[in-house]
PDB file of N, CA and C in Angstrom:
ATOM      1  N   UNK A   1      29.242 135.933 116.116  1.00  0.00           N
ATOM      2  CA  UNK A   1      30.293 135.956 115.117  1.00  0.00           C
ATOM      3  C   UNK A   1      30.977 134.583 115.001  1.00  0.00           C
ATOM      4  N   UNK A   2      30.941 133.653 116.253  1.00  0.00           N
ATOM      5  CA  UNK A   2      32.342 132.837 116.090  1.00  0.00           C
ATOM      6  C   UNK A   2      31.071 131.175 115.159  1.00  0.00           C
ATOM      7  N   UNK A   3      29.795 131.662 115.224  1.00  0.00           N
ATOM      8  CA  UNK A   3      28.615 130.535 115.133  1.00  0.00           C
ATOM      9  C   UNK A   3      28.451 131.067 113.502  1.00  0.00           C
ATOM     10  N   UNK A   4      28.892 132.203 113.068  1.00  0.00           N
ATOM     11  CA  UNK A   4      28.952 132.405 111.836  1.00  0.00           C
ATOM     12  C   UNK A   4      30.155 131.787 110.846  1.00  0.00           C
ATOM     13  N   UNK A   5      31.795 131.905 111.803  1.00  0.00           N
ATOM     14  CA  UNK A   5      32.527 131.470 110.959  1.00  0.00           C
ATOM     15  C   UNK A   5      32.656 130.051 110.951  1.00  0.00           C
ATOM     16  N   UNK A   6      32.490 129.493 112.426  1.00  0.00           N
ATOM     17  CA  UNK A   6      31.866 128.210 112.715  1.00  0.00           C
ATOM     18  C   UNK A   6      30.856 127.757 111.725  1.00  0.00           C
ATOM     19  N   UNK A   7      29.885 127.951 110.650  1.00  0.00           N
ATOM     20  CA  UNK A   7      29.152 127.840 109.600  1.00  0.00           C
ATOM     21  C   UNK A   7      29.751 127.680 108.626  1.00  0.00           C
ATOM     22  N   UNK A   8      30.805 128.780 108.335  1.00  0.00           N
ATOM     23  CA  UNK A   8      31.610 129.015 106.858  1.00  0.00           C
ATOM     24  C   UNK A   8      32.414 128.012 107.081  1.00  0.00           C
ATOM     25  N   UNK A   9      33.397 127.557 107.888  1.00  0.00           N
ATOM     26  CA  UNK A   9      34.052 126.488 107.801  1.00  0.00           C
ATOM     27  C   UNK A   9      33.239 125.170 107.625  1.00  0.00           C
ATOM     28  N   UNK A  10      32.213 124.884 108.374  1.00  0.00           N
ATOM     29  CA  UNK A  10      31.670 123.519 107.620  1.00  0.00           C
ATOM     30  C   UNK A  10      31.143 123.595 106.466  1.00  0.00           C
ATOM     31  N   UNK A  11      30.753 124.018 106.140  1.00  0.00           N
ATOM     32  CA  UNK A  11      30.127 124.621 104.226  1.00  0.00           C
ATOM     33  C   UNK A  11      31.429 124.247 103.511  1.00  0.00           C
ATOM     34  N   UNK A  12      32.572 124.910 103.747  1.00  0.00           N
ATOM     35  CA  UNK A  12      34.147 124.579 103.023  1.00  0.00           C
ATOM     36  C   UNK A  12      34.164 123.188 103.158  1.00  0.00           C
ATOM     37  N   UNK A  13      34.382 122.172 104.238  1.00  0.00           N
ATOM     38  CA  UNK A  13      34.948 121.337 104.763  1.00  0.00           C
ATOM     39  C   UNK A  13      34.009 120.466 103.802  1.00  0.00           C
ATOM     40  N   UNK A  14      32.412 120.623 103.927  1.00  0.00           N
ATOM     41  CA  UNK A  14      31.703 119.847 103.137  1.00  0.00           C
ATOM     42  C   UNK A  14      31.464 119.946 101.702  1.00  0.00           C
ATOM     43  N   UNK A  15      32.126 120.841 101.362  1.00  0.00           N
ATOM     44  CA  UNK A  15      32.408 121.218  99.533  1.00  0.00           C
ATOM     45  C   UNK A  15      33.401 120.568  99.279  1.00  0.00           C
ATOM     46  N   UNK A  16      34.598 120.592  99.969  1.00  0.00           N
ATOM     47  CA  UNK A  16      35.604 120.454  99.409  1.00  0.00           C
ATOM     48  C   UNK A  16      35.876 118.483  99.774  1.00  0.00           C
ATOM     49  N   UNK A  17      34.531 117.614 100.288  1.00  0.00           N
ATOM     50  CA  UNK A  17      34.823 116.262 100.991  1.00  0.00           C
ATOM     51  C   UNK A  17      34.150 115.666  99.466  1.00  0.00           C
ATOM     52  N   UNK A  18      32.566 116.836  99.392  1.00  0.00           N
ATOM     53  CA  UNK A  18      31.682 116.580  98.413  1.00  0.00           C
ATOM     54  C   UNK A  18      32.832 116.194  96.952  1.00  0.00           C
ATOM     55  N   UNK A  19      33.543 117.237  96.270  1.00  0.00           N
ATOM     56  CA  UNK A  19      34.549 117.170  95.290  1.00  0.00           C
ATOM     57  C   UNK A  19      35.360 116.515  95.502  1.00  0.00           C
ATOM     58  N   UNK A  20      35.646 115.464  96.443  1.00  0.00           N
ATOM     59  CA  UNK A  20      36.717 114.430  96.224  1.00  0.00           C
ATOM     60  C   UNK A  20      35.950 113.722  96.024  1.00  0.00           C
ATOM     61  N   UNK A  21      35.098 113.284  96.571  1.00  0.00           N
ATOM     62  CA  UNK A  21      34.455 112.427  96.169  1.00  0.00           C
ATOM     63  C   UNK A  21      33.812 112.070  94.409  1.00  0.00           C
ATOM     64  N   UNK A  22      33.394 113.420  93.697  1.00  0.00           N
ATOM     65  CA  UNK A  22      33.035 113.218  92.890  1.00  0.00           C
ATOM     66  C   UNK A  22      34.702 113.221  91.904  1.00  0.00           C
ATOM     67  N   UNK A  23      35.641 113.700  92.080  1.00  0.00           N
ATOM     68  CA  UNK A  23      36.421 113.497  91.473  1.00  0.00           C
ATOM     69  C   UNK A  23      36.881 111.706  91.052  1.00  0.00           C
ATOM     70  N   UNK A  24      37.255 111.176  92.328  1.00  0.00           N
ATOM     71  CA  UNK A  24      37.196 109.908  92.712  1.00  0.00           C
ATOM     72  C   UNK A  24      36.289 108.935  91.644  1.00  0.00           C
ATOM     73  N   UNK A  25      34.937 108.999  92.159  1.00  0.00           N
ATOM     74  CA  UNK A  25      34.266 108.545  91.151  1.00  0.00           C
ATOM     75  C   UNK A  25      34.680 108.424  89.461  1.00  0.00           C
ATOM     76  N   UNK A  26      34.928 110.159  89.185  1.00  0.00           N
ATOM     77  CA  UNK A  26      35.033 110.100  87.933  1.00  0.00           C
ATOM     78  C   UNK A  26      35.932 109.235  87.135  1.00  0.00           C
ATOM     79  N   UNK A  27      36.935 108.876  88.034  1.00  0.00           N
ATOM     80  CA  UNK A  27      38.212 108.359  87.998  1.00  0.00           C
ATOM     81  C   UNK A  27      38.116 107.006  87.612  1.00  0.00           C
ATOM     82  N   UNK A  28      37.519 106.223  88.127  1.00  0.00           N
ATOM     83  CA  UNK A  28      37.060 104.653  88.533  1.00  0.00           C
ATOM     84  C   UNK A  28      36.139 104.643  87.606  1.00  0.00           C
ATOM     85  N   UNK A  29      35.220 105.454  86.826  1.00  0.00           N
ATOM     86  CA  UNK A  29      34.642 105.011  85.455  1.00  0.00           C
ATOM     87  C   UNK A  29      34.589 105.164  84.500  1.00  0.00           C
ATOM     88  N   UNK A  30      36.070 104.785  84.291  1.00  0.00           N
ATOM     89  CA  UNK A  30      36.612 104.554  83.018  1.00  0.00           C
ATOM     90  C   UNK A  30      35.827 103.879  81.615  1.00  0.00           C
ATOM     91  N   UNK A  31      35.703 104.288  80.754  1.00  0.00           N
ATOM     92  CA  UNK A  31      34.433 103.826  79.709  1.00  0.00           C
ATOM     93  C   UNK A  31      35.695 102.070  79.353  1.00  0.00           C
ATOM     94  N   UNK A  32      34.451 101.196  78.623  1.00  0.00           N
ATOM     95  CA  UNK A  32      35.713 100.089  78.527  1.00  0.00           C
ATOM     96  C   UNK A  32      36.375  99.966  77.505  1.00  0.00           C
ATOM     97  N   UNK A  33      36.945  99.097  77.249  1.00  0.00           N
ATOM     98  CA  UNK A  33      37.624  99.053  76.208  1.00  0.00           C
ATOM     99  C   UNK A  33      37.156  98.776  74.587  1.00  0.00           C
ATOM    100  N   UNK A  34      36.888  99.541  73.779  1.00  0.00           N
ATOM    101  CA  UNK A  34      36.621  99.264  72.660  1.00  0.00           C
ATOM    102  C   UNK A  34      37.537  98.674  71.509  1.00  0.00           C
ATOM    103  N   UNK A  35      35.971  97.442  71.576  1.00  0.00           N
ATOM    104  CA  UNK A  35      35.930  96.198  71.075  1.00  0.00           C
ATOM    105  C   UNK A  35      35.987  95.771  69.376  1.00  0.00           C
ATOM    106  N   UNK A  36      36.725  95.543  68.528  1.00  0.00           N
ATOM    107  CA  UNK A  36      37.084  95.480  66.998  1.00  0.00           C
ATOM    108  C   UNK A  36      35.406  94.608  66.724  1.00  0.00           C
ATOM    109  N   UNK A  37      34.851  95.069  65.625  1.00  0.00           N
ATOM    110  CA  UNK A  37      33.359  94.637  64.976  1.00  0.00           C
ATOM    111  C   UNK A  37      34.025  93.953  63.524  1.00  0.00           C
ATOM    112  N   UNK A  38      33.257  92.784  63.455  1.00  0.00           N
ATOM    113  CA  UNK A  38      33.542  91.633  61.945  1.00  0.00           C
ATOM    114  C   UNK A  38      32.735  92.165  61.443  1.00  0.00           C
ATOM    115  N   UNK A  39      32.396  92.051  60.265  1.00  0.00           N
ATOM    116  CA  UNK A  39      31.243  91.942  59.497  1.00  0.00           C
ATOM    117  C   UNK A  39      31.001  90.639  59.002  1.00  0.00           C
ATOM    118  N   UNK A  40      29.820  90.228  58.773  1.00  0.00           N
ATOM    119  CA  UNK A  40      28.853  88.745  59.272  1.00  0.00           C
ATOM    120  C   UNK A  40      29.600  88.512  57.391  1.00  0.00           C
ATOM    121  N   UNK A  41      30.056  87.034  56.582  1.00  0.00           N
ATOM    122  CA  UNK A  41      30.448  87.446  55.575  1.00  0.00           C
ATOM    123  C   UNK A  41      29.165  86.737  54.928  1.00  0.00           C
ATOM    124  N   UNK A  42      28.119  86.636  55.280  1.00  0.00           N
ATOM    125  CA  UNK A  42      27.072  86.230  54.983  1.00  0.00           C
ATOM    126  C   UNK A  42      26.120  87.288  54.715  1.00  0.00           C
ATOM    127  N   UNK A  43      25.869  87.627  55.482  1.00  0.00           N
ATOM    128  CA  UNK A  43      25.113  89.171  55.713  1.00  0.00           C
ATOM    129  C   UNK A  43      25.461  90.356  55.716  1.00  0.00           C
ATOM    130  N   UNK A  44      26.661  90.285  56.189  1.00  0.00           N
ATOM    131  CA  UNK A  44      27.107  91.935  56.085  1.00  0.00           C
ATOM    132  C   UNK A  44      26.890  93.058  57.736  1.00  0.00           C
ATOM    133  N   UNK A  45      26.116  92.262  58.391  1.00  0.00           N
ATOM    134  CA  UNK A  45      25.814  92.946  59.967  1.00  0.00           C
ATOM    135  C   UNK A  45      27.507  92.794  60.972  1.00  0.00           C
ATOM    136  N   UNK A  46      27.694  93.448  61.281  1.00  0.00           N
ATOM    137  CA  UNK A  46      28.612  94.047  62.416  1.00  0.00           C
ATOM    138  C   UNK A  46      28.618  93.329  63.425  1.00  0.00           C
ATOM    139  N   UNK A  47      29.428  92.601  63.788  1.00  0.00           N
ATOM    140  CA  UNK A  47      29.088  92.003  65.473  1.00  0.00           C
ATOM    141  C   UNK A  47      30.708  91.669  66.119  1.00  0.00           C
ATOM    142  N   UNK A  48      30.316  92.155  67.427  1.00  0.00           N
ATOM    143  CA  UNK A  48      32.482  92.203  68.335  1.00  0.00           C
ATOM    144  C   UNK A  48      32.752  90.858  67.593  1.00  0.00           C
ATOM    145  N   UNK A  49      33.911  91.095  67.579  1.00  0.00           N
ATOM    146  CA  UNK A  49      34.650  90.182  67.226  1.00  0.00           C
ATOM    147  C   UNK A  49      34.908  88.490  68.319  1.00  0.00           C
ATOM    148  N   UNK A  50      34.558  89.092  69.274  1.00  0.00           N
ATOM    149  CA  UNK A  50      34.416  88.170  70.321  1.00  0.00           C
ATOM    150  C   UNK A  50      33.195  87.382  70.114  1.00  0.00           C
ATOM    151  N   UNK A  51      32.165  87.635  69.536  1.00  0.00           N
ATOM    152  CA  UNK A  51      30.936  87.405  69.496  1.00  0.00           C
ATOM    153  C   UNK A  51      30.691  86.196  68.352  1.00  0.00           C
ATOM    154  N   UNK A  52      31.861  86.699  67.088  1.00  0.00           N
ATOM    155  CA  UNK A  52      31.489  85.883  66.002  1.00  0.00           C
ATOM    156  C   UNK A  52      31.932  84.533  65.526  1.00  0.00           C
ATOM    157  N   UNK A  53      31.557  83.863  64.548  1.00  0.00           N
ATOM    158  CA  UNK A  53      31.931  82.556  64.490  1.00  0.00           C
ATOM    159  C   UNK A  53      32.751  83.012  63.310  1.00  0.00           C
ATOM    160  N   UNK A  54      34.119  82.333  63.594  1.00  0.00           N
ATOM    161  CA  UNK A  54      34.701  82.166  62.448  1.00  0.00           C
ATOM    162  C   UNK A  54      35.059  80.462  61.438  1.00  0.00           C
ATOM    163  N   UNK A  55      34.957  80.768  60.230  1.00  0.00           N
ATOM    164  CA  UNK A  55      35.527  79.835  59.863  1.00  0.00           C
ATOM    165  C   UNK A  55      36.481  79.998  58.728  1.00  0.00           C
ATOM    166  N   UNK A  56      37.686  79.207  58.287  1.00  0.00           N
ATOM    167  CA  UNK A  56      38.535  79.635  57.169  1.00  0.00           C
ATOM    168  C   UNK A  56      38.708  81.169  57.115  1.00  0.00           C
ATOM    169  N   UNK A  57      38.711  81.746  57.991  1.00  0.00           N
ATOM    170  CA  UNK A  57      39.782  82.875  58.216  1.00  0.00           C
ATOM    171  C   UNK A  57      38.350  84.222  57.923  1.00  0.00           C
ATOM    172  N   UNK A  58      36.989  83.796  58.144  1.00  0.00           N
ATOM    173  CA  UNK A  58      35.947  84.612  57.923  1.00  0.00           C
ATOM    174  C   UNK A  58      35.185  84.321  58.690  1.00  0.00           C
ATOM    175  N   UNK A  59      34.459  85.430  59.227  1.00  0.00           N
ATOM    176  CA  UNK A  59      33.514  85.166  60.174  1.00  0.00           C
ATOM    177  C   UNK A  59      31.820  85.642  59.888  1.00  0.00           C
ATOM    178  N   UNK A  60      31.203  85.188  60.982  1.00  0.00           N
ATOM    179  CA  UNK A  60      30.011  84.881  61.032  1.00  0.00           C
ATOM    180  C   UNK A  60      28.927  85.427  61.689  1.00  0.00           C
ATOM    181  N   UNK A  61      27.721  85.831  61.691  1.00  0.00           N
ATOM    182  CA  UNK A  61      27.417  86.526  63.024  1.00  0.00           C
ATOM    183  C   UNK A  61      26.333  84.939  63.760  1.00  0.00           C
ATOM    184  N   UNK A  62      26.112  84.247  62.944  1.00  0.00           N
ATOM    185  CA  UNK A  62      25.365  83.137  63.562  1.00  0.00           C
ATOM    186  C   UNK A  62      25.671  81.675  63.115  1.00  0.00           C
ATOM    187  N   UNK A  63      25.492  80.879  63.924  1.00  0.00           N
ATOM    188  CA  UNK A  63      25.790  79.112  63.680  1.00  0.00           C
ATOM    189  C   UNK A  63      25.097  79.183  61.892  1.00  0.00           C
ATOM    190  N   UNK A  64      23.907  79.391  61.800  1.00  0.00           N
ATOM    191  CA  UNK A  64      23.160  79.450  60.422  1.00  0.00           C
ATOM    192  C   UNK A  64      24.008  79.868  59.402  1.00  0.00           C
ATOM    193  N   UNK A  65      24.372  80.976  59.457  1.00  0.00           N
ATOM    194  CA  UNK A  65      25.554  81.911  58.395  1.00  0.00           C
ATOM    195  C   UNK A  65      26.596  81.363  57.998  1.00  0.00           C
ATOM    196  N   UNK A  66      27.251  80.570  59.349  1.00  0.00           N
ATOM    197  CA  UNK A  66      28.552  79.809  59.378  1.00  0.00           C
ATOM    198  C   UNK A  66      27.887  78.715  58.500  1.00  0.00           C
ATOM    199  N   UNK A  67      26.975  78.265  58.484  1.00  0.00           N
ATOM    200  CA  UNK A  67      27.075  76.738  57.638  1.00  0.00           C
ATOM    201  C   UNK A  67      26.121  77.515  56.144  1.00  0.00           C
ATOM    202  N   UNK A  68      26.056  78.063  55.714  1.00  0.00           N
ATOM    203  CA  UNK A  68      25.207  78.795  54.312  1.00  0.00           C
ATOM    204  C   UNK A  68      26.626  79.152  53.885  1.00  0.00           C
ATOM    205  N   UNK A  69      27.510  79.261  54.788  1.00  0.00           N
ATOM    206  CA  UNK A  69      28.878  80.160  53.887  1.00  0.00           C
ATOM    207  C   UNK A  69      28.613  81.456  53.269  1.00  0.00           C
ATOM    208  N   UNK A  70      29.935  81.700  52.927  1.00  0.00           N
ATOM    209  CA  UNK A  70      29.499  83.513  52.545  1.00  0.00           C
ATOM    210  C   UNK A  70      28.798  83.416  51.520  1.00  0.00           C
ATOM    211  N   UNK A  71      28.072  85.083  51.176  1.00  0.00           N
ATOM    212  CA  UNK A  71      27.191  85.074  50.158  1.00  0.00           C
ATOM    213  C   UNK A  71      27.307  85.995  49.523  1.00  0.00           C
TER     214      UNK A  71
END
């Protein structure tokens, strides 16, 4: 009897170590921060804003685009 409840308690102990853990995790991966998209004023393609070239207050998705100017 005592090798039985002796069983049930580690089964608990290891469920309940298992679920912090995955809680934890869930916690810490946080998706990131979403990022504002230009549109290329050349082309029209989407790219972060971090990504693009701007010039005169419009942006670009490539060095090429930037010097063809918008279209």
């Amino acid at each position: 009897m005592s090798k039985l409840l002796l069983l049930i308690i580690a089964i608990v102990v290891v469920y309940f170590v298992l679920t912090s853990l995955a809680r934890k995790r869930r916690q810490r991966s946080a998706p990131p921060p979403v990022e504002p998209m230009v549109p290329c004023a050349h082309c029209g393609v989407n790219v972060p804003r971090s990504e693009a070239l701007g010039a005169a207050g419009r942006f670009f998705c490539s060095e090429e685009h930037r010097r063809l100017g918008g279209g």
